[in-house]
Protein backbone atom coordinates (compact mmCIF):
# COMPACT_ATOMS: atom_id res chain seq x y z
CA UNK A 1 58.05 70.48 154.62
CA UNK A 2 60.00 72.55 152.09
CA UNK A 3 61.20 70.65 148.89
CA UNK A 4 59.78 67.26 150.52
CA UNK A 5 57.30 66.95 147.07
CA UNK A 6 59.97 67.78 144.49
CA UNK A 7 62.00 64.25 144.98
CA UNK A 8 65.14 63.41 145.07
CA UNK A 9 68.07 64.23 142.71
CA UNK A 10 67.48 62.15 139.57
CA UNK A 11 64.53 61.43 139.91
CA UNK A 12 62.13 64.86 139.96
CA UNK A 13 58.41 64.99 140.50
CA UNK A 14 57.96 68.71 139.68
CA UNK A 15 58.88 70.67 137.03
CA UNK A 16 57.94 74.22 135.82
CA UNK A 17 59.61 75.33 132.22
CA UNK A 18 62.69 72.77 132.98
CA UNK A 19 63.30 74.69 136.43
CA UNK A 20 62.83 72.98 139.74
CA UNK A 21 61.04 75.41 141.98
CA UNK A 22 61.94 75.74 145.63
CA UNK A 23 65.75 75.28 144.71
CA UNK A 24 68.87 77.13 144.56
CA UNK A 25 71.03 77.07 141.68
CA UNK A 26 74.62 74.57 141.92
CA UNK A 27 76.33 77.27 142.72
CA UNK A 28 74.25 78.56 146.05
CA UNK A 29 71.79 80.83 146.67
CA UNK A 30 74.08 83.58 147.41
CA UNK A 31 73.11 85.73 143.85
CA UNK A 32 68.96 85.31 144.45
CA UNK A 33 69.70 86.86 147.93
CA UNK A 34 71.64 89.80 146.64
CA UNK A 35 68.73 90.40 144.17
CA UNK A 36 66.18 90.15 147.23
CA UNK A 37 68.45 92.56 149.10
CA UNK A 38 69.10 94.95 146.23
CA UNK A 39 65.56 95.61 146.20
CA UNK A 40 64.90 95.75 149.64
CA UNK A 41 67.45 98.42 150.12
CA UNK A 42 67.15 100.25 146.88
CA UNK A 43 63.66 99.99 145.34
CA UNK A 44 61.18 99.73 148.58
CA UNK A 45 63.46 102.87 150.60
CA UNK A 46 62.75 105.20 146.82
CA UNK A 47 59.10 103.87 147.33
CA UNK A 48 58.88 104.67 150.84
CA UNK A 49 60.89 108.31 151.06
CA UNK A 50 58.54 109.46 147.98
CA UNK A 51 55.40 108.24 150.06
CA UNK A 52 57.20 109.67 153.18
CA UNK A 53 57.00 113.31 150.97
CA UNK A 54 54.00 113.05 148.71
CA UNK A 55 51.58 112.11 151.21
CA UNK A 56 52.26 115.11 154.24
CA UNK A 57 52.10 117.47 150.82
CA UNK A 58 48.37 115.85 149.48
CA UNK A 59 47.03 115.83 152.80
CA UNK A 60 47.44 119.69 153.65
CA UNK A 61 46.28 120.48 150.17
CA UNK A 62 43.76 118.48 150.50
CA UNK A 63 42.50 119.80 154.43
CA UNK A 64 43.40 123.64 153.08
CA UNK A 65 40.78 122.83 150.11
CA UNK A 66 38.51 121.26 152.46
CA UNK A 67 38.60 124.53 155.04
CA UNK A 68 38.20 127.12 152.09
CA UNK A 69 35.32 125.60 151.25
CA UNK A 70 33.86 125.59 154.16
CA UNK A 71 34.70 128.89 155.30
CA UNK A 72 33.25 130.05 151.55
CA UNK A 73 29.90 128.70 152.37
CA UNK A 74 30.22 130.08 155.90
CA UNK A 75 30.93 133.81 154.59
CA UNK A 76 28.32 133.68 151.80
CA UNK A 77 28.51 134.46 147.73
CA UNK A 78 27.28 137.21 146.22
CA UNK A 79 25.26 136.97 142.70
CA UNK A 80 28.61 137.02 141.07
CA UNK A 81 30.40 134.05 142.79
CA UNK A 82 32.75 136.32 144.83
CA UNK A 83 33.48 135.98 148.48
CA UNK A 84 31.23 139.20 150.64
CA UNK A 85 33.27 139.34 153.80
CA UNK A 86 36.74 138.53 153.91
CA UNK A 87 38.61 137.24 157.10
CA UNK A 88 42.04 137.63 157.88
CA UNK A 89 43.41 134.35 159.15
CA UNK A 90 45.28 133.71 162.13
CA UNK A 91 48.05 131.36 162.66
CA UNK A 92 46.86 129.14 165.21
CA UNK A 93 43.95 128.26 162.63
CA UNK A 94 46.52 128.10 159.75
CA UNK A 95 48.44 125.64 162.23
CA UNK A 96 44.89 123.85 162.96
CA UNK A 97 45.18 122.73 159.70
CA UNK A 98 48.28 120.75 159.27
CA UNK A 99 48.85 117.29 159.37
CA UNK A 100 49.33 116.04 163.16
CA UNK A 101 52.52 114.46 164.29
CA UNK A 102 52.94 110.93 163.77
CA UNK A 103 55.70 110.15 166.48
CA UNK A 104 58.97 109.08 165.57
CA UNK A 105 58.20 105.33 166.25
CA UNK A 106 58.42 104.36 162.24
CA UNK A 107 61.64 106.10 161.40
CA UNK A 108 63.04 104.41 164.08
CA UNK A 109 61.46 100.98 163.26
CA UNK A 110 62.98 101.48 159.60
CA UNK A 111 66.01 102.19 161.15
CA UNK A 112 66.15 99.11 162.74
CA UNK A 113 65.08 96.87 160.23
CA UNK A 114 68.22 98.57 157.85
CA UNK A 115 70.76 97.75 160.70
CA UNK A 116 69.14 94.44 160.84
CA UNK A 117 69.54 93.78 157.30
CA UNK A 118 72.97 95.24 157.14
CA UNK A 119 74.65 93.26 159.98
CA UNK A 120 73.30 89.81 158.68
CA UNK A 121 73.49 89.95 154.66
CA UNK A 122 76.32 92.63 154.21
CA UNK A 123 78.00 89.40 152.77
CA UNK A 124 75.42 88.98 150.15
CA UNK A 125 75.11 92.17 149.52
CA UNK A 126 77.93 95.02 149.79
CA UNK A 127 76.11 98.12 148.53
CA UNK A 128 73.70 97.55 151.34
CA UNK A 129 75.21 100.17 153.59
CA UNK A 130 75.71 102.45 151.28
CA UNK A 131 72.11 102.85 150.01
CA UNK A 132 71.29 102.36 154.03
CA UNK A 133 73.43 105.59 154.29
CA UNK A 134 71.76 107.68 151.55
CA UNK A 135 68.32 106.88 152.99
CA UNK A 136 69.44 108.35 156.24
């Protein structure tokens, strides 16, 4: 079904700006598959290992903020704003509030999916272990 609307070479029914989509250049497709790799392996791993650190960091700021205010409306104000009665926390409810354990079934499915990409398009891409490396 792919390319069966363009034509036939010669004689082209589709054009967009002088380029004939759904094709590969004369000399292969080799150079848009290193691009597609390059940013596989470079641009959505820096996306992913920033997520991978911001979020963990907003979501305990975010449940510590959450807990102080509740415990502030819990202990009472007086006139002034200030906290009355102040509790000395323990560390099984400083533990209650961090983030809970998401298993180790992603980092190995990322894993995967970098050994996958490695083995097939190493060709197209040389780098690709590298970067695979420096994720790990």
């Amino acid at each position: 079904f792919k390319g069966r609307w363009l034509g036939k070479p010669g004689h082209w029914n589709l054009n967009i700006f002088r380029f004939h989509p759904e094709h590969c250049s004369p000399a292969g497709c080799m150079q848009e598959l290193a691009q597609q790799l390059a940013i596989i392996m470079i641009g959505k791993q820096m996306i992913n290992n920033v997520l991978e650190f911001l979020m963990p960091v907003l979501k305990n700021y975010l449940a510590k903020r959450k807990a102080r205010k509740a415990a502030e409306e819990q202990a009472g104000t007086d006139g002034e704003g200030l906290i009355t009665i102040e509790q000395e926390s323990f560390q099984w409810e400083e533990d209650f509030t961090l983030e809970e354990d998401e298993g180790l079934f992603g980092e190995y499915l990322e894993m995967v999916l970098q050994f996958g990409f490695i083995t097939i398009f190493v060709a197209a891409f040389p780098l690709a272990p590298l970067f695979a490396l420096l994720n790990n």
